[in-house]
PDB file of N, CA and C in Angstrom:
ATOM      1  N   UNK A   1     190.152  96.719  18.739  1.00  0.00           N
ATOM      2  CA  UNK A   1     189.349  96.881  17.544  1.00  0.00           C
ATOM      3  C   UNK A   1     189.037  98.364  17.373  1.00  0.00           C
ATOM      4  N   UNK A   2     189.306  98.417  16.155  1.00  0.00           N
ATOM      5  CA  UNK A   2     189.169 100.259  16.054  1.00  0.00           C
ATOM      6  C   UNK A   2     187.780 100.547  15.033  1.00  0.00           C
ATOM      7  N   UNK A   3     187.127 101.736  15.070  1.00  0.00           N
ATOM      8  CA  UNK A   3     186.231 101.888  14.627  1.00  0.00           C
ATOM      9  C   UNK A   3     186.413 101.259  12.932  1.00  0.00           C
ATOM     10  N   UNK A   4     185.110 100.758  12.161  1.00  0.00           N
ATOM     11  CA  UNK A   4     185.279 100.436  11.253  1.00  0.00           C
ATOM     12  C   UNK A   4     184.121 101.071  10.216  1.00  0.00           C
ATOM     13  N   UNK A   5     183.871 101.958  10.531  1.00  0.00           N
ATOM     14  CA  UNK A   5     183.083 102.779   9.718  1.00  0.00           C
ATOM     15  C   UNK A   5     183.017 104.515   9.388  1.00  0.00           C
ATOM     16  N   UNK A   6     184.079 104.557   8.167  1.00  0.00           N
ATOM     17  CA  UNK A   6     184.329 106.444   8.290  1.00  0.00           C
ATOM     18  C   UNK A   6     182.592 107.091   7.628  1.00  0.00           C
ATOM     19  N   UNK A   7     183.024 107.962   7.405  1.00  0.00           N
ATOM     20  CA  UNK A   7     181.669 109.087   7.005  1.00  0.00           C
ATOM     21  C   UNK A   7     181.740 108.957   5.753  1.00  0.00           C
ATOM     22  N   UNK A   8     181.180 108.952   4.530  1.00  0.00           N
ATOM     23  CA  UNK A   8     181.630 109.043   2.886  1.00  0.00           C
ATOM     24  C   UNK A   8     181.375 110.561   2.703  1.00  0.00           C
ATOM     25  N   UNK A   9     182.618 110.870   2.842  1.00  0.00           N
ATOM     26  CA  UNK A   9     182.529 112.283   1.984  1.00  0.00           C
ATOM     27  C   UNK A   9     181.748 112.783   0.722  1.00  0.00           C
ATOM     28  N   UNK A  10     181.492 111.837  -0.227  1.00  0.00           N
ATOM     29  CA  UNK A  10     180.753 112.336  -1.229  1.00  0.00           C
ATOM     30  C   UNK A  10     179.722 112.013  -0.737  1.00  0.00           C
ATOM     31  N   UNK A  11     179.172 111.461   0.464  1.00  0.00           N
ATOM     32  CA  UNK A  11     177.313 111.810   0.461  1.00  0.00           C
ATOM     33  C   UNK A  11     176.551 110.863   0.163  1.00  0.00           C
ATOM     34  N   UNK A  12     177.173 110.097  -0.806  1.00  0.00           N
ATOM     35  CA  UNK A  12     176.681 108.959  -1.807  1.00  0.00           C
ATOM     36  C   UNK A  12     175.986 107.917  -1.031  1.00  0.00           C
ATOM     37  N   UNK A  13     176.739 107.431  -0.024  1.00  0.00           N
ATOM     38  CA  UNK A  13     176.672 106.781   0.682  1.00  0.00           C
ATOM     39  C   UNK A  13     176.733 107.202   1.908  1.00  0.00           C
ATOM     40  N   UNK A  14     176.127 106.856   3.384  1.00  0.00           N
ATOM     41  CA  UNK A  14     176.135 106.964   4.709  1.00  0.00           C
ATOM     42  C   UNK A  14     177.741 107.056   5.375  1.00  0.00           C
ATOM     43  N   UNK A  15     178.544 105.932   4.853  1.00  0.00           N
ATOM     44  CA  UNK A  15     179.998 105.785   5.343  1.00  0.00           C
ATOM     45  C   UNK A  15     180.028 104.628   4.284  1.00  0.00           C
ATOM     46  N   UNK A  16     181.613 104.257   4.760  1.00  0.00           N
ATOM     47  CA  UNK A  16     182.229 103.704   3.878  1.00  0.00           C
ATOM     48  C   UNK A  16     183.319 102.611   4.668  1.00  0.00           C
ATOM     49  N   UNK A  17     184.096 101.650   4.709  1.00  0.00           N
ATOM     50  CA  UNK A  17     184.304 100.539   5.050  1.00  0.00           C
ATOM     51  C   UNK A  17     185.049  99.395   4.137  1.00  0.00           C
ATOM     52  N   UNK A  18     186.264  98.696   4.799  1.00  0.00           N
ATOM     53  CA  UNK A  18     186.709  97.655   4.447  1.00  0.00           C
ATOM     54  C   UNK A  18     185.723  96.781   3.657  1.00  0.00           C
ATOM     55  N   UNK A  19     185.841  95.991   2.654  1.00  0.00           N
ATOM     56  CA  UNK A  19     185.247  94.557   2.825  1.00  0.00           C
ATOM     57  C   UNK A  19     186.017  93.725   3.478  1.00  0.00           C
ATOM     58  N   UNK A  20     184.815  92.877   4.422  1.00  0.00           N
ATOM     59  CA  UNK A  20     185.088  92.208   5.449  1.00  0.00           C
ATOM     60  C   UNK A  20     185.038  92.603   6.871  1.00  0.00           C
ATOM     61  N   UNK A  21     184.742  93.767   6.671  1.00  0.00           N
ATOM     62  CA  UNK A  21     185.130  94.540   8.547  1.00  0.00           C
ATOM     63  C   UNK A  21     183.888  93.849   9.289  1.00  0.00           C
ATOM     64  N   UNK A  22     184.346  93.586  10.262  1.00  0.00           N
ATOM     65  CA  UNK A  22     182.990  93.130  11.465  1.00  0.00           C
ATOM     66  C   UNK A  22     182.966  94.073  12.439  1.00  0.00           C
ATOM     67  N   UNK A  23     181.661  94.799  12.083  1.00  0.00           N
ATOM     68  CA  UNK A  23     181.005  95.976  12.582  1.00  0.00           C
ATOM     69  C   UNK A  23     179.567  95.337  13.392  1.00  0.00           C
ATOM     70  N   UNK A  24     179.520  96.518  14.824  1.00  0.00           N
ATOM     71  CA  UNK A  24     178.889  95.871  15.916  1.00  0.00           C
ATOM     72  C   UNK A  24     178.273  97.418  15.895  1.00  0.00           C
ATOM     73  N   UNK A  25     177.074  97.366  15.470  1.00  0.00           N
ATOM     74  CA  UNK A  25     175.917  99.029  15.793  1.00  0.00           C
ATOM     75  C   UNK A  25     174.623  98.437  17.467  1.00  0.00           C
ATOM     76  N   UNK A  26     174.480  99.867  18.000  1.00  0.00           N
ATOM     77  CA  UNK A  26     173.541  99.475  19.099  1.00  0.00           C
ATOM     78  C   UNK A  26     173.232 100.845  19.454  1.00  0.00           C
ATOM     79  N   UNK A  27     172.071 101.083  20.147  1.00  0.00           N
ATOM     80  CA  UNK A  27     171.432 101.805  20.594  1.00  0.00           C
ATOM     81  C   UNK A  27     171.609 102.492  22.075  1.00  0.00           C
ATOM     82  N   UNK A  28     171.783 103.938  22.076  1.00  0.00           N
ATOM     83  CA  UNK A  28     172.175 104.528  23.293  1.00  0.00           C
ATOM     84  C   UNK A  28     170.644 105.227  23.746  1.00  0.00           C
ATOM     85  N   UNK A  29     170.568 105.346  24.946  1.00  0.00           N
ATOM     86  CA  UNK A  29     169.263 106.433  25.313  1.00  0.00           C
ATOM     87  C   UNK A  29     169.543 106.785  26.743  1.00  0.00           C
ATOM     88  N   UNK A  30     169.265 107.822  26.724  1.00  0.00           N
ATOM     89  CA  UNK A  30     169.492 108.939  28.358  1.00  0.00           C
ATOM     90  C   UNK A  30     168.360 108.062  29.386  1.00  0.00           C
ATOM     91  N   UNK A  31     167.116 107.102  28.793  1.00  0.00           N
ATOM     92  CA  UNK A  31     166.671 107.041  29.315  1.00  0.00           C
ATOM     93  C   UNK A  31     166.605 105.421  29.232  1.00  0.00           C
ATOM     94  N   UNK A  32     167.180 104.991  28.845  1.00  0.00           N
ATOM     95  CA  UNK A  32     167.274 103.238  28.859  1.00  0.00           C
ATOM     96  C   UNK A  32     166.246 102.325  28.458  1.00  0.00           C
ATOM     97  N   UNK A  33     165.029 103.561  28.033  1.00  0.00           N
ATOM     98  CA  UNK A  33     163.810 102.829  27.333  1.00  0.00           C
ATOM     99  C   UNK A  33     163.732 102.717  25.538  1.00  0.00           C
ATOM    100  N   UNK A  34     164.802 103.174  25.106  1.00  0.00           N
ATOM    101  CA  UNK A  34     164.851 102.904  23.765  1.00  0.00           C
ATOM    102  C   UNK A  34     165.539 101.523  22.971  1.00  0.00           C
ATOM    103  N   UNK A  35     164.849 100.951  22.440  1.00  0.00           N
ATOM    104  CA  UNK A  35     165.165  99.006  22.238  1.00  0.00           C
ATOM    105  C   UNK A  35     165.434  98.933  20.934  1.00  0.00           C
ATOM    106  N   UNK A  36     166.923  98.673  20.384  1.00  0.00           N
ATOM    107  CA  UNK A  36     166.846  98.109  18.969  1.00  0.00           C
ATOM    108  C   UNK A  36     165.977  96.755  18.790  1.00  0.00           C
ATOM    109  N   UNK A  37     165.090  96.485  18.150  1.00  0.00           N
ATOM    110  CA  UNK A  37     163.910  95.342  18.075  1.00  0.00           C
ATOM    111  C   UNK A  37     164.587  94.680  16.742  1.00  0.00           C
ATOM    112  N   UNK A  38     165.037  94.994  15.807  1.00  0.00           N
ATOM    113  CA  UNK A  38     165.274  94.300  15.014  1.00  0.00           C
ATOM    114  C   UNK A  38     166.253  94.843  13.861  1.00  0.00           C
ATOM    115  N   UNK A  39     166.948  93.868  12.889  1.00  0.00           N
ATOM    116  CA  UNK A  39     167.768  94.842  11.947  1.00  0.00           C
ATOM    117  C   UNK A  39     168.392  93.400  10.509  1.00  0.00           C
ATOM    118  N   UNK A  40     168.434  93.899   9.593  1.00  0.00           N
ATOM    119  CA  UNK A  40     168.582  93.363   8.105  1.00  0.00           C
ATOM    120  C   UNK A  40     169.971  94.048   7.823  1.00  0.00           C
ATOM    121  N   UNK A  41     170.537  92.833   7.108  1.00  0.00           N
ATOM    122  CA  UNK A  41     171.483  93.792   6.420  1.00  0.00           C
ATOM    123  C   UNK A  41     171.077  93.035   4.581  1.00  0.00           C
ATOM    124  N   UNK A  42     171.264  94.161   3.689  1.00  0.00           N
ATOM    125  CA  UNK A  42     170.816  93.086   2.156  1.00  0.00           C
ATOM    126  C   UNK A  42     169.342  92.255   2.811  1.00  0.00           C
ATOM    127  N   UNK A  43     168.379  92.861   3.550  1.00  0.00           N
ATOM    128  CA  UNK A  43     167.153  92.521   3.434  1.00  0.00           C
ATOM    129  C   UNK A  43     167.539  90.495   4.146  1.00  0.00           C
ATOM    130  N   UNK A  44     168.647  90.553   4.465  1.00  0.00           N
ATOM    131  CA  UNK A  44     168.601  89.266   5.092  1.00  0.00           C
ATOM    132  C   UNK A  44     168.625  89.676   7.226  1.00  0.00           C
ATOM    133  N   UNK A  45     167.675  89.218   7.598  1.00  0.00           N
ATOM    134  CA  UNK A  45     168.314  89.336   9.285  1.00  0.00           C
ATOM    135  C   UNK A  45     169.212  89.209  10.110  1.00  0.00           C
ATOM    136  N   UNK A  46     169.097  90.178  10.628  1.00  0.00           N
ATOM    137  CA  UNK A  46     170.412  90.104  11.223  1.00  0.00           C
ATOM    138  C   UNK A  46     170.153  89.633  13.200  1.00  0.00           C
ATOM    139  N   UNK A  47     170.628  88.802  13.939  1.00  0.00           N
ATOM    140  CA  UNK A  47     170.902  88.707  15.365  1.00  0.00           C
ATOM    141  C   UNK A  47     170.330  89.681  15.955  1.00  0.00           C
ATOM    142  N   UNK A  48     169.871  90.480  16.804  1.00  0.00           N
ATOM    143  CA  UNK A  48     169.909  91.270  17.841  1.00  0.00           C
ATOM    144  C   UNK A  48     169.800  90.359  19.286  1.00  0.00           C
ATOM    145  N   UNK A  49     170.803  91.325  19.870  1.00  0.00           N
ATOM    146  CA  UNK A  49     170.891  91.123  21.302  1.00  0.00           C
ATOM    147  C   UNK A  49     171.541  92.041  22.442  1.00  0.00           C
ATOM    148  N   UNK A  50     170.846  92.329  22.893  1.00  0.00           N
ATOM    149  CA  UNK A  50     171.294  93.392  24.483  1.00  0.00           C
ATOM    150  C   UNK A  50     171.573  95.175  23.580  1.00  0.00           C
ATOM    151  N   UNK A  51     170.289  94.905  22.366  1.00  0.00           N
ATOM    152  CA  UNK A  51     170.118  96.390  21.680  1.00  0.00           C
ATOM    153  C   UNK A  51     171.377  96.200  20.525  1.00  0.00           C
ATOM    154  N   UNK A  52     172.209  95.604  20.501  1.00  0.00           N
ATOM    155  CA  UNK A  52     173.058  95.473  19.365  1.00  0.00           C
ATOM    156  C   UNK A  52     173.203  94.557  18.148  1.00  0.00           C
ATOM    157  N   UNK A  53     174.117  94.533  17.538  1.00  0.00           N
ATOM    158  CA  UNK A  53     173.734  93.749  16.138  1.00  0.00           C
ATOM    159  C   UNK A  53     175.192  93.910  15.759  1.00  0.00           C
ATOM    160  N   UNK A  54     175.431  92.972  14.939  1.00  0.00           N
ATOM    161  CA  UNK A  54     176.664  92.804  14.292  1.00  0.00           C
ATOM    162  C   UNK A  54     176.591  91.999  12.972  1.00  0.00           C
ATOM    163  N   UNK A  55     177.785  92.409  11.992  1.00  0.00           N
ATOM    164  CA  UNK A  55     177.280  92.060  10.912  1.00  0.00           C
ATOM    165  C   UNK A  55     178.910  92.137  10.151  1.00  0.00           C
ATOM    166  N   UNK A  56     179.180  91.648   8.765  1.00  0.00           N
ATOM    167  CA  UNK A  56     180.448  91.670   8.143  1.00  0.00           C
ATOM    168  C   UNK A  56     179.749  92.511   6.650  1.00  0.00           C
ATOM    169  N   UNK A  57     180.685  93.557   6.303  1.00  0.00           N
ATOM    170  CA  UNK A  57     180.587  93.953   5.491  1.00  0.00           C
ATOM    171  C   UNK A  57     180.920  92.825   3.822  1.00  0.00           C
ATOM    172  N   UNK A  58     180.004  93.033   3.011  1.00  0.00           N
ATOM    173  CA  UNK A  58     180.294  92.505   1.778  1.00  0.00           C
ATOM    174  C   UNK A  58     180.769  93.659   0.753  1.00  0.00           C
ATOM    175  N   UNK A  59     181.694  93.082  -0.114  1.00  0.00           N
ATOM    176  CA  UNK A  59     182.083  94.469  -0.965  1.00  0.00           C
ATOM    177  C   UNK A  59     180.749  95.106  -1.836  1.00  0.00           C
ATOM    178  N   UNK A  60     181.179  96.282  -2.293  1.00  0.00           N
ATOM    179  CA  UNK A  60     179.802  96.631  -2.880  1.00  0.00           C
ATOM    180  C   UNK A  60     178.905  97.081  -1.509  1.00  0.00           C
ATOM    181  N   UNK A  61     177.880  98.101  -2.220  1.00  0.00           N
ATOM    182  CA  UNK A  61     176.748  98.506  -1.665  1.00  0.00           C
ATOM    183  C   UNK A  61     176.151  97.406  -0.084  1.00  0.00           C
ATOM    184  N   UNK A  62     176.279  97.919   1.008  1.00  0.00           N
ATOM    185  CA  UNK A  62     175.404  97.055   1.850  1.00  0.00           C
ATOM    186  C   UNK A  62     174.542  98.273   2.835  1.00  0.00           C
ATOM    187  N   UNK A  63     173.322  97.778   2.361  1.00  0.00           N
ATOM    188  CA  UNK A  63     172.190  98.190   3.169  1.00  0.00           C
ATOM    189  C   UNK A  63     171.618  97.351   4.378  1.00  0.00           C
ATOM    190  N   UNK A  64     172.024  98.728   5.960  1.00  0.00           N
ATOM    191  CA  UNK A  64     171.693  98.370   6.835  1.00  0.00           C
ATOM    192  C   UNK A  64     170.327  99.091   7.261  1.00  0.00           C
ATOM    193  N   UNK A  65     169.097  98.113   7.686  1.00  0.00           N
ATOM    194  CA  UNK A  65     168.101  98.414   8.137  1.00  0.00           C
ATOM    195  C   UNK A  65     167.959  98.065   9.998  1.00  0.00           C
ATOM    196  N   UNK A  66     167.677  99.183  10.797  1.00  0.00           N
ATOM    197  CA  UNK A  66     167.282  99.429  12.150  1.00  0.00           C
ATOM    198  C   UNK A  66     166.186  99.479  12.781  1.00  0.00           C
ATOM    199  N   UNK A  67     165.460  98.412  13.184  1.00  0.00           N
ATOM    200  CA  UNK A  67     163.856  98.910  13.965  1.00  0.00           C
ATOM    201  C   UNK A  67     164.257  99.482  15.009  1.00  0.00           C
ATOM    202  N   UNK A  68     163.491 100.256  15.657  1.00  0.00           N
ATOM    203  CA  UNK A  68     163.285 100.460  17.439  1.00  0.00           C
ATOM    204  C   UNK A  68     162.077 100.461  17.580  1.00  0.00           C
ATOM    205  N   UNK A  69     161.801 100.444  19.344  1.00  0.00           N
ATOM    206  CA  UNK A  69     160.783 100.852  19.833  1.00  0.00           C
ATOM    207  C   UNK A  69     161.459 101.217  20.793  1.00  0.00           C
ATOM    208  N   UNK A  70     160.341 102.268  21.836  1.00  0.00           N
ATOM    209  CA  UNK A  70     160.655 103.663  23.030  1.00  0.00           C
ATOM    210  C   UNK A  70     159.315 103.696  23.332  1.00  0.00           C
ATOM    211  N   UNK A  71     159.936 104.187  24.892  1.00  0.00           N
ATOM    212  CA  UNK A  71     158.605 104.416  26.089  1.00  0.00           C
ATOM    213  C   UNK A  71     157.895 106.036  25.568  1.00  0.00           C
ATOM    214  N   UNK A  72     158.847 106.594  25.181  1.00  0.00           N
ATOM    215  CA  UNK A  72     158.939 107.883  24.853  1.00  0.00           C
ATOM    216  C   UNK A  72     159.189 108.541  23.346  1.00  0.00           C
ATOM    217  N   UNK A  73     158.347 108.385  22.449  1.00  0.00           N
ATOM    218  CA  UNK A  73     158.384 108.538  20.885  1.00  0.00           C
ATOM    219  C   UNK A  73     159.458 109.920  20.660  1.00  0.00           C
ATOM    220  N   UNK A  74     159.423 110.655  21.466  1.00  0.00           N
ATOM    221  CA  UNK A  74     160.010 111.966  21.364  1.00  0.00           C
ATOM    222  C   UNK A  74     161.671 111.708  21.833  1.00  0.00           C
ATOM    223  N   UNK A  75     161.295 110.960  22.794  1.00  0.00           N
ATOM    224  CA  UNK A  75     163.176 111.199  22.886  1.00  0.00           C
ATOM    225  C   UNK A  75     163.691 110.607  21.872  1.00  0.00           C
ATOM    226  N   UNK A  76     165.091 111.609  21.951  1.00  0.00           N
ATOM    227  CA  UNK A  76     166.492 111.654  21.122  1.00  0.00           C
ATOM    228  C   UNK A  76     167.487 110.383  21.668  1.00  0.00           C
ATOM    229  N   UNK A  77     167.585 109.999  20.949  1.00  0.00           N
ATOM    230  CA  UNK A  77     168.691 108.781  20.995  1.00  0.00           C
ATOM    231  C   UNK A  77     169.388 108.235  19.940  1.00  0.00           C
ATOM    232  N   UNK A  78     170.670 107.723  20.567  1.00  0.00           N
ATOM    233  CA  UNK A  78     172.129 107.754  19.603  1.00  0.00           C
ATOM    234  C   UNK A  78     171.956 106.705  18.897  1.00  0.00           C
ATOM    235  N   UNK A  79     172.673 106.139  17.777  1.00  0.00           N
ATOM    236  CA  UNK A  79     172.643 104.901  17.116  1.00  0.00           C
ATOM    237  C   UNK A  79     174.166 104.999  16.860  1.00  0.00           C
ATOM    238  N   UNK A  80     175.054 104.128  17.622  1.00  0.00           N
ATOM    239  CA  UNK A  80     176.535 104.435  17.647  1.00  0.00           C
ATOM    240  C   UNK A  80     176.962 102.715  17.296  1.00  0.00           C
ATOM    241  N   UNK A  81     178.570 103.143  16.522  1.00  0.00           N
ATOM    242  CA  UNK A  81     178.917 101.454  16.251  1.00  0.00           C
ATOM    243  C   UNK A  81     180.224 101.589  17.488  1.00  0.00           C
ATOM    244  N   UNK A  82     180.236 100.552  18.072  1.00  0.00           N
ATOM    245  CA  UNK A  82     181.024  99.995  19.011  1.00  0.00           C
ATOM    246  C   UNK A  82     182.660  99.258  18.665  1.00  0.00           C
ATOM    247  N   UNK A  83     183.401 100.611  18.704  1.00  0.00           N
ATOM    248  CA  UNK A  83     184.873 100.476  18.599  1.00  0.00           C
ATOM    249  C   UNK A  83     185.458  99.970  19.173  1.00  0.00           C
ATOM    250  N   UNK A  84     185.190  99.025  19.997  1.00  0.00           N
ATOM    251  CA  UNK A  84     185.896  98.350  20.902  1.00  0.00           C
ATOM    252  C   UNK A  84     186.814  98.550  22.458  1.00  0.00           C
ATOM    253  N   UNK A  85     187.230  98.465  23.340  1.00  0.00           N
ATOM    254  CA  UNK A  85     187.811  98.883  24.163  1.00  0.00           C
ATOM    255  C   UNK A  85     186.618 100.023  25.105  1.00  0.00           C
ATOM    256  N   UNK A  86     185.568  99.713  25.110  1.00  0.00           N
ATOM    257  CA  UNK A  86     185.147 101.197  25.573  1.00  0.00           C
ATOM    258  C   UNK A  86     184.318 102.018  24.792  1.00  0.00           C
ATOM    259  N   UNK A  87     184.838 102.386  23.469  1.00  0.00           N
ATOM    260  CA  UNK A  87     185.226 103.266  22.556  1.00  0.00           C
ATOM    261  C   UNK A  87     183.985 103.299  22.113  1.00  0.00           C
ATOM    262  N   UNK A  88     183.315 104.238  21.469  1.00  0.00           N
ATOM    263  CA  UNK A  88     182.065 104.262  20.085  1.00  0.00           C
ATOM    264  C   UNK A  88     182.335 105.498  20.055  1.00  0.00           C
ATOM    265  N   UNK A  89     181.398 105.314  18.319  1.00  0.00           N
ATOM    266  CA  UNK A  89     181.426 106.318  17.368  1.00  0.00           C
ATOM    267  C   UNK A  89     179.746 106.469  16.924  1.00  0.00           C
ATOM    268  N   UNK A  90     179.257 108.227  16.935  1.00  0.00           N
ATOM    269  CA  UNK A  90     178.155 108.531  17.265  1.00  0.00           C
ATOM    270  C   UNK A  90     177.830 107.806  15.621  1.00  0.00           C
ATOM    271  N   UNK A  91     176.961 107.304  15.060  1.00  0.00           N
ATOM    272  CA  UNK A  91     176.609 107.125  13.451  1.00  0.00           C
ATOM    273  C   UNK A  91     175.324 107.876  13.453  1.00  0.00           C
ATOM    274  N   UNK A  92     174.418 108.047  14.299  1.00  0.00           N
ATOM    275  CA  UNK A  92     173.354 109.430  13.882  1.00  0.00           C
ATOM    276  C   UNK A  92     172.668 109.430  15.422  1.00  0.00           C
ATOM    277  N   UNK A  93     171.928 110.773  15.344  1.00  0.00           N
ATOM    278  CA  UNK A  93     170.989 110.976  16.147  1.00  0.00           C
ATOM    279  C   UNK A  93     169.707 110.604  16.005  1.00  0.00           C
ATOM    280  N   UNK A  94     168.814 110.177  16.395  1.00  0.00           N
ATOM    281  CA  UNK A  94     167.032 109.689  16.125  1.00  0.00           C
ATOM    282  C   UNK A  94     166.297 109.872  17.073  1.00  0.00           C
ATOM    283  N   UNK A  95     165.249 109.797  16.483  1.00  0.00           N
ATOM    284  CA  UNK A  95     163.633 109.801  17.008  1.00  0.00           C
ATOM    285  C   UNK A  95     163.111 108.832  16.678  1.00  0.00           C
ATOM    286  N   UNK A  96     161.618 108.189  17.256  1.00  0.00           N
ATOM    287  CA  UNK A  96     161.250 107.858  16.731  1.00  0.00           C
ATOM    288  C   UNK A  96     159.980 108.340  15.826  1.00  0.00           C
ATOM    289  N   UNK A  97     159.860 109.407  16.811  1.00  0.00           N
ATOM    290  CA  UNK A  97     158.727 110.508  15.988  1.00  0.00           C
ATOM    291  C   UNK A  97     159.189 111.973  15.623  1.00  0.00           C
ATOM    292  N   UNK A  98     159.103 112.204  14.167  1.00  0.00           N
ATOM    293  CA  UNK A  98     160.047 112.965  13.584  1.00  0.00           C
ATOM    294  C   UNK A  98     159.473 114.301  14.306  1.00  0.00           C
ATOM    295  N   UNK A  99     160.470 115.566  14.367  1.00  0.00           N
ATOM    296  CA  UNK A  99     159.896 116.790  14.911  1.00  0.00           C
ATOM    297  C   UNK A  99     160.020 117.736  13.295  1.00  0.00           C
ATOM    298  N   UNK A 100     160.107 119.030  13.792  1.00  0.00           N
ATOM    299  CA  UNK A 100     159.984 120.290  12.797  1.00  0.00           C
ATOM    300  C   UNK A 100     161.812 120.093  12.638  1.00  0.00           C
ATOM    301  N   UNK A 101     162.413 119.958  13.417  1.00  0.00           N
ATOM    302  CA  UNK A 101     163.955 120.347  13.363  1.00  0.00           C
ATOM    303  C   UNK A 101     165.128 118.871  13.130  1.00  0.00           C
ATOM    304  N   UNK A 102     163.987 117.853  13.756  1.00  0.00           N
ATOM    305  CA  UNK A 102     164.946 116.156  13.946  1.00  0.00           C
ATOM    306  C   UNK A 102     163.913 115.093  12.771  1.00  0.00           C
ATOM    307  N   UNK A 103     164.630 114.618  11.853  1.00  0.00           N
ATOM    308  CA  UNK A 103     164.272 113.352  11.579  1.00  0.00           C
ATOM    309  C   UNK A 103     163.709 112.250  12.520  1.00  0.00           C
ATOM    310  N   UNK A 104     163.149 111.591  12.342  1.00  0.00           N
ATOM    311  CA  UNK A 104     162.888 110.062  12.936  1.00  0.00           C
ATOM    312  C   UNK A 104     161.618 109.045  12.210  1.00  0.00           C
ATOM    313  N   UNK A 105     161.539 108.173  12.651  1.00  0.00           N
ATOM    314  CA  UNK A 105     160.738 107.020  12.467  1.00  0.00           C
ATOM    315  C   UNK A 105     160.939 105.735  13.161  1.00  0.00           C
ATOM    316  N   UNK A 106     160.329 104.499  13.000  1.00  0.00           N
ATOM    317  CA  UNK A 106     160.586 103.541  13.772  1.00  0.00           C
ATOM    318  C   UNK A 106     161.786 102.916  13.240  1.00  0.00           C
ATOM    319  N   UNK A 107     162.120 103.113  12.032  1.00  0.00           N
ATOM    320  CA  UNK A 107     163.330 102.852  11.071  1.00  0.00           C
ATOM    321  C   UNK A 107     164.124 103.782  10.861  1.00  0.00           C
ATOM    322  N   UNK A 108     165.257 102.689  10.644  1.00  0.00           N
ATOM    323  CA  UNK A 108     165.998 103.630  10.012  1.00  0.00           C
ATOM    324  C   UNK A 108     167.451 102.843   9.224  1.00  0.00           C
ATOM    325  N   UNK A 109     167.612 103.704   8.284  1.00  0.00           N
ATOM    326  CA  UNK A 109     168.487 103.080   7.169  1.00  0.00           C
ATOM    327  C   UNK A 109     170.050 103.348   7.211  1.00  0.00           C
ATOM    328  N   UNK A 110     170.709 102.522   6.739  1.00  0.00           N
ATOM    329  CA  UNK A 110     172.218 103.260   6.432  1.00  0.00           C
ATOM    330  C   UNK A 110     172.887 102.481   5.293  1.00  0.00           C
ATOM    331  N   UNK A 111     173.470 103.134   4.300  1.00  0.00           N
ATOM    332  CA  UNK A 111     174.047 102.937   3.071  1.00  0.00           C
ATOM    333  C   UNK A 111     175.204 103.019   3.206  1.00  0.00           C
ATOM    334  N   UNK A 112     175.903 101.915   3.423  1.00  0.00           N
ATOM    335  CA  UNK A 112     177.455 101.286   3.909  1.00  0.00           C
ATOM    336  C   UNK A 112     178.347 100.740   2.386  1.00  0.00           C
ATOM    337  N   UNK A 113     178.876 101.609   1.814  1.00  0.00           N
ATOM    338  CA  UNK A 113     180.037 101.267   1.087  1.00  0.00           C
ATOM    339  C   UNK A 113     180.990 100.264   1.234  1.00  0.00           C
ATOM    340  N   UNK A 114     181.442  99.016   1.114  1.00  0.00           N
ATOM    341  CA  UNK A 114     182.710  98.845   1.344  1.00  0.00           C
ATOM    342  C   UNK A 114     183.225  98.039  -0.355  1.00  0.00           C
ATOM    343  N   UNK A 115     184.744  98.229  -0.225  1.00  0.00           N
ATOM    344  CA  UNK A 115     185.877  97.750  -0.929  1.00  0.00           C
ATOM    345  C   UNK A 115     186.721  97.410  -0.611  1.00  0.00           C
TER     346      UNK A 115
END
């Protein structure tokens, strides 16, 4: 399974995507205390389990929503989708408490294109 989510060059959107791709996002941390808690896609819920989530793209606009919680509000941690074999692809860096230089919050969003 190969990654299923490129970058959208125009901006418009977060990335961009097949309709239909079954895409698997989860949470990395240096320190193993950062927990995906929950996640929506189209405001419907989505599974979580062992920090990950999986979901099928619908054509058209799909909005993915990310909770966490952390031992440590300050640490930096990855939010990567799982290419299979091993493999992931970084999809952003976070906080959960934003600094002067890093975004964060307990959320977080992504605006997924597919056709």
């Amino acid at each position: 399974m190969a990654c299923q989510l490129t970058a959208d060059v125009t901006h418009i959107f977060d990335f961009t995507a097949v309709t239909g791709a079954r895409v698997t996002v989860f949470v990395d941390s240096d320190s193993g205390a950062v927990h995906l808690t929950a996640a929506t896609l189209d405001g419907a819920p989505l599974a979580v389990a062992g920090d990950r989530t999986s979901f099928t793209t619908a054509a058209g606009t799909n909005q993915l929503n990310l909770g966490f919680v952390a031992a440590d509000p300050d640490e930096t941690f990855r939010i990567k989708e799982d290419c299979g074999g091993g493999s992931s692809q970084l999809l952003a860096n976070w906080r959960l408490q934003p600094s002067q230089v890093e975004p964060g919050g307990p959320t977080r969003a992504f605006r997924i294109h597919a056709q």
